[in-house]
Protein backbone atom coordinates (compact mmCIF):
# COMPACT_ATOMS: atom_id res chain seq x y z
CA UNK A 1 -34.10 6.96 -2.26
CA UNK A 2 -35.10 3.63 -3.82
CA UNK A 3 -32.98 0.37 -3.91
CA UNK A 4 -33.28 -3.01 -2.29
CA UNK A 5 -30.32 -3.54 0.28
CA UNK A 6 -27.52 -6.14 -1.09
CA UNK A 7 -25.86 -8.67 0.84
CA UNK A 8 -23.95 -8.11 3.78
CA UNK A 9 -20.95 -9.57 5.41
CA UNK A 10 -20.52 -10.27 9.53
CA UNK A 11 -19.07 -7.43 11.02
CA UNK A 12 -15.07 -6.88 11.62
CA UNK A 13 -14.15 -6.07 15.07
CA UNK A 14 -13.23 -2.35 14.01
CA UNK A 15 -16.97 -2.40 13.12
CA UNK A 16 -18.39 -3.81 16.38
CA UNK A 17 -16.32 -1.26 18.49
CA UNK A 18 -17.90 1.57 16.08
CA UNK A 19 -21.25 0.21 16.89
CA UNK A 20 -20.73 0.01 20.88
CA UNK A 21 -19.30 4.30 20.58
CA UNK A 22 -22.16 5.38 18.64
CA UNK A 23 -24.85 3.24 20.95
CA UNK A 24 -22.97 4.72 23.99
CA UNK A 25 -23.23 8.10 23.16
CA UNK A 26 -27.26 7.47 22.10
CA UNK A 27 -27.83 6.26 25.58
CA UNK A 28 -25.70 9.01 27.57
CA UNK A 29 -28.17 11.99 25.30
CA UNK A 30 -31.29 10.17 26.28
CA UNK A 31 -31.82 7.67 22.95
CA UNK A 32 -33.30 4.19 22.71
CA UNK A 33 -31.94 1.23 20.40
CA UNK A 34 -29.74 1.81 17.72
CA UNK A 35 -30.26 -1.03 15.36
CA UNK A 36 -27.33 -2.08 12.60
CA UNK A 37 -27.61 -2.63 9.10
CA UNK A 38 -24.29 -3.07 6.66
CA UNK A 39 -23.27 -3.54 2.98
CA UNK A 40 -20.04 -4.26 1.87
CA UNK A 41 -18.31 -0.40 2.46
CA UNK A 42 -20.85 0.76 4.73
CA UNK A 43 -22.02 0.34 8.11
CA UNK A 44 -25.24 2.15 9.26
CA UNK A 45 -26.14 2.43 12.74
CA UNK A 46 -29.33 4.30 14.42
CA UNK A 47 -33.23 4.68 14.94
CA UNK A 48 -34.10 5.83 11.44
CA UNK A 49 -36.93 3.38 9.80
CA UNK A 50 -35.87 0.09 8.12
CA UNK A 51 -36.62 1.11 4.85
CA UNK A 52 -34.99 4.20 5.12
CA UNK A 53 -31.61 2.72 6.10
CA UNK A 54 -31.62 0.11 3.64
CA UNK A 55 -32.62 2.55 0.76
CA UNK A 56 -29.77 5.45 2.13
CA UNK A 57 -27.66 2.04 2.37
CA UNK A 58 -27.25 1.25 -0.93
CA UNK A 59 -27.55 4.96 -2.21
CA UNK A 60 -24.20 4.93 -0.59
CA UNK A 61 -23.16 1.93 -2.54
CA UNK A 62 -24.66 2.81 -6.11
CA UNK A 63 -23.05 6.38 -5.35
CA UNK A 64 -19.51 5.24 -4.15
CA UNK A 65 -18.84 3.38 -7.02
CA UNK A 66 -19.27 6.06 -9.59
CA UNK A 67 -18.03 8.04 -7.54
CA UNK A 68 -14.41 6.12 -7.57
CA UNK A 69 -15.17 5.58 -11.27
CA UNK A 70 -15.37 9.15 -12.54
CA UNK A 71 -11.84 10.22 -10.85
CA UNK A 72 -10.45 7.62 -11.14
CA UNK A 73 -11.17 8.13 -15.35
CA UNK A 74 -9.70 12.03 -14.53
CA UNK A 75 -6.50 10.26 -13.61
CA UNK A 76 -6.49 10.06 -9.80
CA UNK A 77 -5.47 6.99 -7.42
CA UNK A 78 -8.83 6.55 -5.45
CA UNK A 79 -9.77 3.13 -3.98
CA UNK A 80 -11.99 2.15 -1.15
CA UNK A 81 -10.87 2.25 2.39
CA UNK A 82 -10.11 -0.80 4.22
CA UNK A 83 -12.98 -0.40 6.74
CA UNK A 84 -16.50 0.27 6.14
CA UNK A 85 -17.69 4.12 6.12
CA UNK A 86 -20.06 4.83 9.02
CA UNK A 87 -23.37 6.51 8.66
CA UNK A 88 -25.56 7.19 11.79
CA UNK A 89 -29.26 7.19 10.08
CA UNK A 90 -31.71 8.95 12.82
CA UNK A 91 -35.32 9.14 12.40
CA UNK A 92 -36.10 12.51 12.40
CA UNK A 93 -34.75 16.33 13.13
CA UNK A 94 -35.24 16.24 16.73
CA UNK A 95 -33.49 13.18 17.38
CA UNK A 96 -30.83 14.75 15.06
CA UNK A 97 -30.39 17.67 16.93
CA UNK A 98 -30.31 15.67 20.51
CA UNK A 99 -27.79 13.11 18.96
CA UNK A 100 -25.51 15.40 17.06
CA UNK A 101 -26.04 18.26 20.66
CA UNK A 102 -24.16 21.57 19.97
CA UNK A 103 -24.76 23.26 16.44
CA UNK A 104 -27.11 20.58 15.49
CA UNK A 105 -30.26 22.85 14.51
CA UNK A 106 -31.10 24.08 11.49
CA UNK A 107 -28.53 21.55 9.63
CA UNK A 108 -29.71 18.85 7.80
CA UNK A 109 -26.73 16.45 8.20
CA UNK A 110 -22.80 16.56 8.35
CA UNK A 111 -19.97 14.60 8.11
CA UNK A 112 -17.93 14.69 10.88
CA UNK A 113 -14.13 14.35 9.86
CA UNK A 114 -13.09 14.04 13.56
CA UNK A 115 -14.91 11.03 14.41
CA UNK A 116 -15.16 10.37 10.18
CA UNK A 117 -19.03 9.44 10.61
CA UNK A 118 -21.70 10.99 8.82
CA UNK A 119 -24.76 11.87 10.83
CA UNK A 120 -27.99 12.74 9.22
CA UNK A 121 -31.80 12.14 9.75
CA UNK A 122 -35.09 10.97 7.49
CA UNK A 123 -36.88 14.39 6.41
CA UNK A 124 -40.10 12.55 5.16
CA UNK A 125 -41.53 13.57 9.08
CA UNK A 126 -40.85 17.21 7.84
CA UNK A 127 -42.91 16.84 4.56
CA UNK A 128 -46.03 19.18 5.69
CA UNK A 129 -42.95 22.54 6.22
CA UNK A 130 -40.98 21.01 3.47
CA UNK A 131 -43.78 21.06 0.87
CA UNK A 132 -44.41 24.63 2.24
CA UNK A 133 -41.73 25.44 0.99
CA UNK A 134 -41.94 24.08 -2.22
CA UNK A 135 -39.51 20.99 -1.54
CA UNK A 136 -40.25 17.24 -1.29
CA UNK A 137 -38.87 15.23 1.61
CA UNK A 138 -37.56 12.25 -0.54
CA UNK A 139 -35.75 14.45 -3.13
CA UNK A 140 -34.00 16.39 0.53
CA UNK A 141 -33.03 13.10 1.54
CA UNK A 142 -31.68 12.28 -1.37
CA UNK A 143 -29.37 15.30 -1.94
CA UNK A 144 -28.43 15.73 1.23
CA UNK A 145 -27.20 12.35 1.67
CA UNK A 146 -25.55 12.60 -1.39
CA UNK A 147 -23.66 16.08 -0.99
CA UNK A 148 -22.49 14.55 2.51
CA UNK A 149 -21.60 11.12 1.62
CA UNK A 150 -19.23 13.18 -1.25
CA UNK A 151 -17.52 14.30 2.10
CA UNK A 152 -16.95 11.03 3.57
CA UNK A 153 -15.84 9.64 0.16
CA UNK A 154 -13.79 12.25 -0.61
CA UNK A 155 -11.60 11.70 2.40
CA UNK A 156 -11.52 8.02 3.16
CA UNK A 157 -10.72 7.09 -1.21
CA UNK A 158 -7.48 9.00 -1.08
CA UNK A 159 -9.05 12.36 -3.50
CA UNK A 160 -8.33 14.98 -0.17
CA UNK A 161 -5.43 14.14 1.87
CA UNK A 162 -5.60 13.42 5.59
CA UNK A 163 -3.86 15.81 8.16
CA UNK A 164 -3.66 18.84 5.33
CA UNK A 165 -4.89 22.01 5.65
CA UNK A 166 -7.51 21.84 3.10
CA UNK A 167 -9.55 24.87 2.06
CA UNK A 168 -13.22 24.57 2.57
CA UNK A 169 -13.55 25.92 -0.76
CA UNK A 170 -12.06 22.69 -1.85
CA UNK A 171 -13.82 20.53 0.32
CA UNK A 172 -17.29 21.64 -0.23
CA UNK A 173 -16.57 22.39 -4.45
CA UNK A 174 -15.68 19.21 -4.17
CA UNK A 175 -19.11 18.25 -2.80
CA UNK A 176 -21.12 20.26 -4.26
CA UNK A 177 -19.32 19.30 -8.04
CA UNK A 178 -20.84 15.67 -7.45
CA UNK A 179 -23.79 16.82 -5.20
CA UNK A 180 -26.36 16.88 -8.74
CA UNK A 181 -25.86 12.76 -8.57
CA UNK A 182 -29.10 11.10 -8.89
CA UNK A 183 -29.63 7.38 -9.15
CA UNK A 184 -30.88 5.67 -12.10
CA UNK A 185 -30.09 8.29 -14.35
CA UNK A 186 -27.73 6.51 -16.92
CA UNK A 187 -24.42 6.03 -16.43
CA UNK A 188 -22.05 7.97 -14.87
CA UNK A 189 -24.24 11.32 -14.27
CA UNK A 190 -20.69 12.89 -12.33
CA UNK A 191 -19.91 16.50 -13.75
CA UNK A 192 -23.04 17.38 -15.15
CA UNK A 193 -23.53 21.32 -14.60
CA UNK A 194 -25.34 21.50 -11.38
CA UNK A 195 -28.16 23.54 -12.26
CA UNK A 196 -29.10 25.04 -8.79
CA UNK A 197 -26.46 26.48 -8.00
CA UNK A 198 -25.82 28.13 -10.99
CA UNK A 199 -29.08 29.24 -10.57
CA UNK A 200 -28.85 30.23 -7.19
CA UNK A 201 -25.20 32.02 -8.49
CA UNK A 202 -26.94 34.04 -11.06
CA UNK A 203 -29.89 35.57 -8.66
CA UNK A 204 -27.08 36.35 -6.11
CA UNK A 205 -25.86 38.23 -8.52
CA UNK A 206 -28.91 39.71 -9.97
CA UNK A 207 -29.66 40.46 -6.61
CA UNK A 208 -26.16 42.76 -5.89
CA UNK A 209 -24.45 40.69 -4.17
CA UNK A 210 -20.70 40.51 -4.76
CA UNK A 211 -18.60 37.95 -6.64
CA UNK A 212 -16.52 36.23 -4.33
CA UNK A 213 -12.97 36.88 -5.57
CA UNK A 214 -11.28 33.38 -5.46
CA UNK A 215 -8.47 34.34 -3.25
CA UNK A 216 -10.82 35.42 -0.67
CA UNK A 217 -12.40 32.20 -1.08
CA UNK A 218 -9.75 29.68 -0.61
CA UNK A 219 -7.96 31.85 2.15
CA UNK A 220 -11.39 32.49 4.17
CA UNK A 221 -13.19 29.94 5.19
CA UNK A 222 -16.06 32.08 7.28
CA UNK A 223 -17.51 33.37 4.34
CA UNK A 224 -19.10 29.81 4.17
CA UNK A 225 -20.81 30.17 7.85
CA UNK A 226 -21.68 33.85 7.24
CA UNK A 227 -25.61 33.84 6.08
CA UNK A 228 -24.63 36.88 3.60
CA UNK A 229 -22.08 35.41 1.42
CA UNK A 230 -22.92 31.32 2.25
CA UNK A 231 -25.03 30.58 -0.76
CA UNK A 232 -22.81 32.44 -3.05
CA UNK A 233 -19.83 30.85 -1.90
CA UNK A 234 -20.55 27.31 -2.15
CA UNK A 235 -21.98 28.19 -5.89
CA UNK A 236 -18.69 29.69 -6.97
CA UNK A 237 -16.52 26.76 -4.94
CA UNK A 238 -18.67 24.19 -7.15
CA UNK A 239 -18.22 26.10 -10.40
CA UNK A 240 -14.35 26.80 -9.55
CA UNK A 241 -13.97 23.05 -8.79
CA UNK A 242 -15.64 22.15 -12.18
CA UNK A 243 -13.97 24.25 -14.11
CA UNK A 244 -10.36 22.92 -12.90
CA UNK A 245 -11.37 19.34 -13.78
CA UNK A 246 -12.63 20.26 -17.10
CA UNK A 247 -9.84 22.05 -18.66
CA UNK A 248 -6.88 19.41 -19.17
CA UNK A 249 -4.54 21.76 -17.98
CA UNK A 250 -6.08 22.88 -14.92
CA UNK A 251 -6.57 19.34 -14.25
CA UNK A 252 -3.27 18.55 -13.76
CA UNK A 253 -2.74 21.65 -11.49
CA UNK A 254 -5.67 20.59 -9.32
CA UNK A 255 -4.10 17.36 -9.08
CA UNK A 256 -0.89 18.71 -8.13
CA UNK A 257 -2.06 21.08 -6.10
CA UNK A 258 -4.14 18.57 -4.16
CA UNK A 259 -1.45 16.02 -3.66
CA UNK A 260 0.84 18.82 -2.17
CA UNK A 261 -1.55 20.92 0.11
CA UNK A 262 0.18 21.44 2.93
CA UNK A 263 0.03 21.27 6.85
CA UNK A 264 0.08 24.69 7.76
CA UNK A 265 -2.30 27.01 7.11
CA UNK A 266 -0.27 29.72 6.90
CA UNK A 267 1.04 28.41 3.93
CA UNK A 268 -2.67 27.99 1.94
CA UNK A 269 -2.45 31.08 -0.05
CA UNK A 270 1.39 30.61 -0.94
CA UNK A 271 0.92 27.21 -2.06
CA UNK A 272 -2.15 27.77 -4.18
CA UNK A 273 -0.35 30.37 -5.87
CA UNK A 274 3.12 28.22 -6.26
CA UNK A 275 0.27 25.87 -8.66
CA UNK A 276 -2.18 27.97 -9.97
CA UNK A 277 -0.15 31.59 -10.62
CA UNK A 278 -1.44 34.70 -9.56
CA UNK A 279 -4.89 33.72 -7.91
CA UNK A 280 -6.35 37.42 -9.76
CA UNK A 281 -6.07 35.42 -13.22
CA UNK A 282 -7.55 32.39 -11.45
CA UNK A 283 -10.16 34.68 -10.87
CA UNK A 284 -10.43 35.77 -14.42
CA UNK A 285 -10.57 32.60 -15.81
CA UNK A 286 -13.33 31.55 -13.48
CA UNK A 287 -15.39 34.30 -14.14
CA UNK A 288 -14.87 33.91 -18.02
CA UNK A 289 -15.48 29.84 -17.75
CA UNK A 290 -19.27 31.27 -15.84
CA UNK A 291 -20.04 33.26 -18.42
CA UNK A 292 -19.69 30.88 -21.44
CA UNK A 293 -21.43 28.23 -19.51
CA UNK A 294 -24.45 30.46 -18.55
CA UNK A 295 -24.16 31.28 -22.69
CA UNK A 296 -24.44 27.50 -23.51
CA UNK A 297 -27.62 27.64 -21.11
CA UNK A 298 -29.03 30.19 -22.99
């Protein structure tokens, strides 16, 4: 993450109460100062280096604007909130993990729709395990702020509706459709096939395990916490997700289907169906729209 932070406005009041919560609950798990930084949509609060919150910072900004650009080209009504979006920026995984307490380890950020704050940490102090591994701590950073922040955006712009039942499947296709964003790559990089998990798709695959059928993947959201199916999940909800916005027709449906989601649960299935038809030829056509593009790879 590389930018130079842009100018920032005082705080609103809505801001300084946000800042008093998240320092309160830093000094109640043991944490020291929690400085403040802010641009004009975002407000970041925490221990994480200077440079790293100003870079992550404007990220954000760069990111949020295409963001509202690209849908709002697909035809839907997004627009900034009227209050910043919060990001607590922590230094490192430990102070992650003390900050964010139960089911903090082993994830490398979230956004928190409850308290709608995204909480994540600098990974450059986990470069020796990351490199290991084959990764690089400033590309993590990246991407992970980027696949969360498409959280955040996605419900504070208007794209996911507030107090719906909303399929994870939606929620994290959603996220992981956008999640292959990198700055300074041209204009508008939203769309593009995301490579990985494609990737990752076809060596689940390779490997035996089972395609997902997408009615057991918008009606079940555990297979997304459940290490065996996880990885293949979120690869099919991304591919699902960019498949609907790239067929005109499905478009619309998606549209539809996302302004009408509904309250109860019980009803996901039902109304899914009521847009889409049978989910089985949902299926289909998913499966079919994999193929050609792993043909167009090829």
């Amino acid at each position: 993450m590389r930018a130079q932070l842009g100018k920032k406005s005082a705080l609103s009041a809505d801001d300084e109460r946000t800042v008093a919560g998240i320092r309160e609950h830093a000094k109640k798990v043991g944490l020291g100062n929690f400085e403040v930084k802010s641009t004009e949509h975002f407000l970041a609060v925490g221990d994480a280096p200077r440079a790293y919150s100003a870079e992550a910072l404007n990220l954000c900004e760069s990111y949020a604007k295409e963001f509202l650009e690209h849908f709002r080209r697909l035809g839907f009504q997004l627009d900034y909130p009227a209050h910043r979006m919060t990001l607590v920026l922590l230094k490192d995984a430990a102070t992650f993990q003390t900050f964010a307490e139960e089911g903090a380890k082993g994830v490398g950020g979230h956004y928190d729709l409850a308290s709608n704050r995204l909480v994540i940490f600098d990974m450059r102090p986990e470069q020796a395990e990351l490199k290991a591994q084959g990764s690089d701590a400033e590309r993590v950073n990246t991407f992970t702020l980027v696949h969360e922040t498409a959280h955040m955006l996605c419900y504070n712009s208007g794209l996911l509706p507030t107090g719906r039942d909303i399929p994870v499947a939606i929620d994290e296709g959603l996220a992981t459709y956008c999640e292959y964003w990198t700055p300074h790559r041209g204009p508008s990089p939203f769309g593009r096939l995301n490579e990985q998990r494609l990737g990752d798709l076809e060596k689940l695959l390779d490997d035996g395990k089972p395609w997902i059928p997408i009615a057991t993947l918008l009606r079940d959201d555990r297979v997304f916490s459940d290490p065996k199916t996880e990885h293949l999940a979120y690869a099919e909800s991304g591919l699902l997700v960019r498949y609907l916005i790239r067929q005109p027709a499905m478009l619309v449906k998606l549209q539809t289907y996302l302004a009408g989601l509904p309250k109860d649960r019980a009803r996901r299935e039902a109304h899914a169906t009521s847009i889409f038809g049978p989910l089985q030829n949902l299926d289909q056509e998913t499966r079919g729209y994999v193929r050609q593009v792993q043909k167009r790879r090829r």
